[in-house]
Protein backbone atom coordinates (compact mmCIF):
# COMPACT_ATOMS: atom_id res chain seq x y z
CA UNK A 1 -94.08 -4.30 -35.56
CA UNK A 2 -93.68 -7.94 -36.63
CA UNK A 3 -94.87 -10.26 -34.31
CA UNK A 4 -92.01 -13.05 -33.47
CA UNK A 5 -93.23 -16.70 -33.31
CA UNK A 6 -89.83 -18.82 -32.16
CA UNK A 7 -91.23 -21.39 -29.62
CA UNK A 8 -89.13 -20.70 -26.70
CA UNK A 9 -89.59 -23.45 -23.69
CA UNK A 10 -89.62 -21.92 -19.95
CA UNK A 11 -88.14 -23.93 -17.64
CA UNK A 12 -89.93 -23.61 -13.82
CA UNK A 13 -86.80 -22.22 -12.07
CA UNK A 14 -87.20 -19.05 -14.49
CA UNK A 15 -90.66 -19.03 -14.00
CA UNK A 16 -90.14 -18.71 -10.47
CA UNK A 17 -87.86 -16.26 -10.52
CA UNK A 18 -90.08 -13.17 -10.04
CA UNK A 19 -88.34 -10.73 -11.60
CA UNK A 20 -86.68 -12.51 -14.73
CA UNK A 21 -90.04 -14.19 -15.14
CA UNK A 22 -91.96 -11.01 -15.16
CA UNK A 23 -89.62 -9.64 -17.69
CA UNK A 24 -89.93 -12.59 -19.70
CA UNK A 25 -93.79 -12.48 -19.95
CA UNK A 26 -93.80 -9.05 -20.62
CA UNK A 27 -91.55 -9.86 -24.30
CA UNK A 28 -93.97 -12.46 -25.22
CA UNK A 29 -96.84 -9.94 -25.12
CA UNK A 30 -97.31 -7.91 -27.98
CA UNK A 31 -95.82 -7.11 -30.04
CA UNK A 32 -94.39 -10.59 -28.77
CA UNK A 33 -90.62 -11.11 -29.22
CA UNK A 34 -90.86 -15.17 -29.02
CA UNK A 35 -94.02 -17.39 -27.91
CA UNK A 36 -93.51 -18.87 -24.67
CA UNK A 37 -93.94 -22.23 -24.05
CA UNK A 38 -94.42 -24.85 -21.01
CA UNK A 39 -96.27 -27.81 -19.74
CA UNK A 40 -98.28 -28.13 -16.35
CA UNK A 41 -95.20 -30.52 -15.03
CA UNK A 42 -93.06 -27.16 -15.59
CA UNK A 43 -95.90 -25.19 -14.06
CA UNK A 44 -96.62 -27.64 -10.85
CA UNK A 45 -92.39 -27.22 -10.28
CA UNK A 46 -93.12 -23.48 -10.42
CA UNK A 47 -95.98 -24.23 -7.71
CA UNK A 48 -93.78 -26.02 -5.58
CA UNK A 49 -90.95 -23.53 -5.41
CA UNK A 50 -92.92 -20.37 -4.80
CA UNK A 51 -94.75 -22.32 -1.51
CA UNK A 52 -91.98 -23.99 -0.25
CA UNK A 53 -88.52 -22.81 -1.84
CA UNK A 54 -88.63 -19.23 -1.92
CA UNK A 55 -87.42 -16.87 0.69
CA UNK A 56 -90.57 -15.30 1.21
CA UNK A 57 -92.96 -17.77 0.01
CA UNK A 58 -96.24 -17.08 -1.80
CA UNK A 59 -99.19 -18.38 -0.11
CA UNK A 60 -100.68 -21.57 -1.66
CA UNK A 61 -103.83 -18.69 -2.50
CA UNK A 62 -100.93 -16.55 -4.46
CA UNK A 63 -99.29 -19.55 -6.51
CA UNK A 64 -102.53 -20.56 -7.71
CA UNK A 65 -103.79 -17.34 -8.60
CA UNK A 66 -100.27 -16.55 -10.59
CA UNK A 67 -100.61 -19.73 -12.33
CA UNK A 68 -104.42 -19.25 -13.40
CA UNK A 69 -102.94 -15.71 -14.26
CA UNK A 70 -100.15 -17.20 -17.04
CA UNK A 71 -102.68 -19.84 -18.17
CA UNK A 72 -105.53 -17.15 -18.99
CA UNK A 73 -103.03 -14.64 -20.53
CA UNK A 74 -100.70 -17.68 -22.36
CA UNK A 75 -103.56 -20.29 -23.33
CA UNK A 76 -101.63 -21.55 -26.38
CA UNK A 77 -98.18 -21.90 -23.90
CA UNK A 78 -99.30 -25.19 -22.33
CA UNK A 79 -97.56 -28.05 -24.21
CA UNK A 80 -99.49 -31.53 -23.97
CA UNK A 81 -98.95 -35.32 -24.97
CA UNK A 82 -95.28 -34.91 -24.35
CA UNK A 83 -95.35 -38.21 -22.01
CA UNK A 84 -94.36 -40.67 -23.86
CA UNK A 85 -90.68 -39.25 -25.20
CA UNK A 86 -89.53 -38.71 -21.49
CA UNK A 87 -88.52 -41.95 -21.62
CA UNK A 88 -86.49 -41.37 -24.71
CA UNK A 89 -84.48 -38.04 -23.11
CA UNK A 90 -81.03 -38.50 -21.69
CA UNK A 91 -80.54 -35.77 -20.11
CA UNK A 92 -80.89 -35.15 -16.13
CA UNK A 93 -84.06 -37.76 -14.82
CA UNK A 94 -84.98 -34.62 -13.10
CA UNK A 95 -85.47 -32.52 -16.10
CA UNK A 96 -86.19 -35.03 -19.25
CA UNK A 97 -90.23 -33.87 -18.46
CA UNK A 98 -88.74 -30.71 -20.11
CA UNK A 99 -86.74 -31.66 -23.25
CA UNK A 100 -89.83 -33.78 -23.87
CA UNK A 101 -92.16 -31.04 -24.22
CA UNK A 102 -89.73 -28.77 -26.08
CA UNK A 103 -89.45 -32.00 -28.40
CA UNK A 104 -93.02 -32.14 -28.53
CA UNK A 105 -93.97 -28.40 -29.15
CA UNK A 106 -91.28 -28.50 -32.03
CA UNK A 107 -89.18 -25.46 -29.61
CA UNK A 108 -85.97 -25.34 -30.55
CA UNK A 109 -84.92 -23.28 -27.25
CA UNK A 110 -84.86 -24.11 -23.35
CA UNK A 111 -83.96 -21.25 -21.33
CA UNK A 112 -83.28 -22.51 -18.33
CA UNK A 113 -80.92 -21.43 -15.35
CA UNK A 114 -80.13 -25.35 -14.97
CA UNK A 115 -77.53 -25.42 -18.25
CA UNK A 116 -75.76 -28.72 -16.13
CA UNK A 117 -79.46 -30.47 -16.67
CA UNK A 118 -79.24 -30.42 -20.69
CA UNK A 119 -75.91 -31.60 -22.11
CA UNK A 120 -75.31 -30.93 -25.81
CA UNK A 121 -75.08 -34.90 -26.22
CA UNK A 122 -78.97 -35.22 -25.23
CA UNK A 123 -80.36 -32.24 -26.53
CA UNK A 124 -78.64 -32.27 -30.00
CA UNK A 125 -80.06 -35.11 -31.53
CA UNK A 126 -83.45 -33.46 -30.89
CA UNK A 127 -82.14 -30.26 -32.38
CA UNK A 128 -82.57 -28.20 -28.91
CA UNK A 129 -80.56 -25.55 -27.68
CA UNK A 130 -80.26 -24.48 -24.17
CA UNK A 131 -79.42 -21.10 -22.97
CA UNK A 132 -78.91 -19.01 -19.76
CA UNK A 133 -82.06 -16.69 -19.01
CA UNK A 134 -79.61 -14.17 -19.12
CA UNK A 135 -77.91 -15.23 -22.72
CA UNK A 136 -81.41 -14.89 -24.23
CA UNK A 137 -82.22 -11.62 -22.82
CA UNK A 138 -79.18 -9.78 -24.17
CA UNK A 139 -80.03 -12.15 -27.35
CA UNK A 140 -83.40 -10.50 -27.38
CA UNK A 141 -82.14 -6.51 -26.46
CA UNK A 142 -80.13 -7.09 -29.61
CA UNK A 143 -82.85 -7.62 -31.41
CA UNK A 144 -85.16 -5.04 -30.06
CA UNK A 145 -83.54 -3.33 -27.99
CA UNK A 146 -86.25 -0.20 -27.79
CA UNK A 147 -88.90 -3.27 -26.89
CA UNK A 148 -86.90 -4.45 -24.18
CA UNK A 149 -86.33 -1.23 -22.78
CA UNK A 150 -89.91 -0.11 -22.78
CA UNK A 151 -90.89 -3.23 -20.80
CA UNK A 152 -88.24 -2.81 -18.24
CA UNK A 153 -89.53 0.89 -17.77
CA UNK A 154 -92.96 -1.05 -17.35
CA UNK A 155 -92.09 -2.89 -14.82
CA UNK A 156 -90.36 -0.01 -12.96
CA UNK A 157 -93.16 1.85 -13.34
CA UNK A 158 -95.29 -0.87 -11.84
CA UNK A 159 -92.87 -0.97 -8.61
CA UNK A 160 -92.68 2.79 -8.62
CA UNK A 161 -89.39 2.84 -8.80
CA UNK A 162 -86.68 3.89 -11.81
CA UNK A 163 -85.29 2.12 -14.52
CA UNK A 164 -81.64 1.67 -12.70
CA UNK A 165 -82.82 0.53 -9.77
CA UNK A 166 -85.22 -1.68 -11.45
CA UNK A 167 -82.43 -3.17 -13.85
CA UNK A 168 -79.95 -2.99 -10.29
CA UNK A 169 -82.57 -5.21 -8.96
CA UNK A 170 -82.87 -7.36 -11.99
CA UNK A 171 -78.95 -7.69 -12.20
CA UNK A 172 -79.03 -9.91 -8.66
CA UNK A 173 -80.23 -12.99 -11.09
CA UNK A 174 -79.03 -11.71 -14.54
CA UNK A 175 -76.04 -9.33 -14.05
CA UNK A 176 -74.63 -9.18 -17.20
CA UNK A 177 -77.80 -8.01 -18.64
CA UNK A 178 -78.49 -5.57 -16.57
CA UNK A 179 -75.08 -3.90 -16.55
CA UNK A 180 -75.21 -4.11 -20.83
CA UNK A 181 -78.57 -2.80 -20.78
CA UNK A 182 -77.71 -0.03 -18.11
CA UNK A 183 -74.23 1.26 -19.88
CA UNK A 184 -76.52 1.49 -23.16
CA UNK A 185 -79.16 4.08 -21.20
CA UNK A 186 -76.14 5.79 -19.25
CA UNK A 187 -74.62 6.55 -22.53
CA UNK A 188 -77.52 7.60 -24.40
């Protein structure tokens, strides 16, 4: 299978998301359905929320060991020398760290839960588009959906537990995708 190579920028609040990240990992392994992308700003955000944000939060241990885990497996992810277009990004102060890098790494795609933090108006002239985890997912089943499926059944098998109740669980942060994905299987 062809290996896809559209740069694809990961914004920290889907890192952090256990699940959708986990998923999202898995399709950029091969054979990769997009290369993931992300700076160590994004990554430090990722940091913070899993110590202090999350319900359960990891111990600081934990985060660092996940985040030496994505560097080691995703060495070509990390974007650099980004800096110095933040201050040219209009979109929220919060965020510009992240449009800059995605400017930088020539990505044409944020996925991002955070659609409120990227207008059109200051993502357009940079010829970035911004998408819902979720939007990008089903994009993604529609293009493979056999790919998709095997790494969901990964990860099931990984929490020894089923598909459904793997995609049931996955449907708390991306429901639409989950319920498309889960018709498809019921109806096989």
């Amino acid at each position: 299978m062809q290996q896809a190579n559209f740069k694809v920028v990961l914004d920290a609040c889907v890192l952090a998301n256990a699940r959708v990240c986990d998923l999202y990992l898995r399709l950029a392994e091969g054979p990769r359905l997009y290369l993931p992308r992300w700076s160590s700003e994004i990554l430090d955000e990722v940091r913070r929320t899993q110590t202090t944000k999350l319900k359960n939060p990891y111990s600081a241990e934990l985060a660092d060991y996940w985040r030496e885990e994505v560097i080691g497996t995703f060495p070509e992810a990390l974007i650099e020398g980004y800096q110095h277009l933040v201050p040219l990004m209009a979109n929220h102060a919060k965020d510009r760290h992240v449009l800059a890098a995605a400017v930088r790494e020539q990505a044409s795609l944020i996925v991002t839960f955070n659609l409120k933090d990227f207008p059109p108006e200051a993502c357009g002239p940079w010829k970035v588009s911004v998408e819902h985890p979720e939007e990008y997912l089903l994009t993604l089943y529609s293009l493979s959906p056999a790919v998709v499926v095997a790494r969901l059944a990964d990860m099931a098998k990984n929490k020894q537990t089923d598909l459904e109740t793997m995609l049931l669980h996955l449907g708390k942060s991306v429901p639409r995708f989950a319920q498309h994905v889960l018709a498809e299987i019921r109806a096989r």
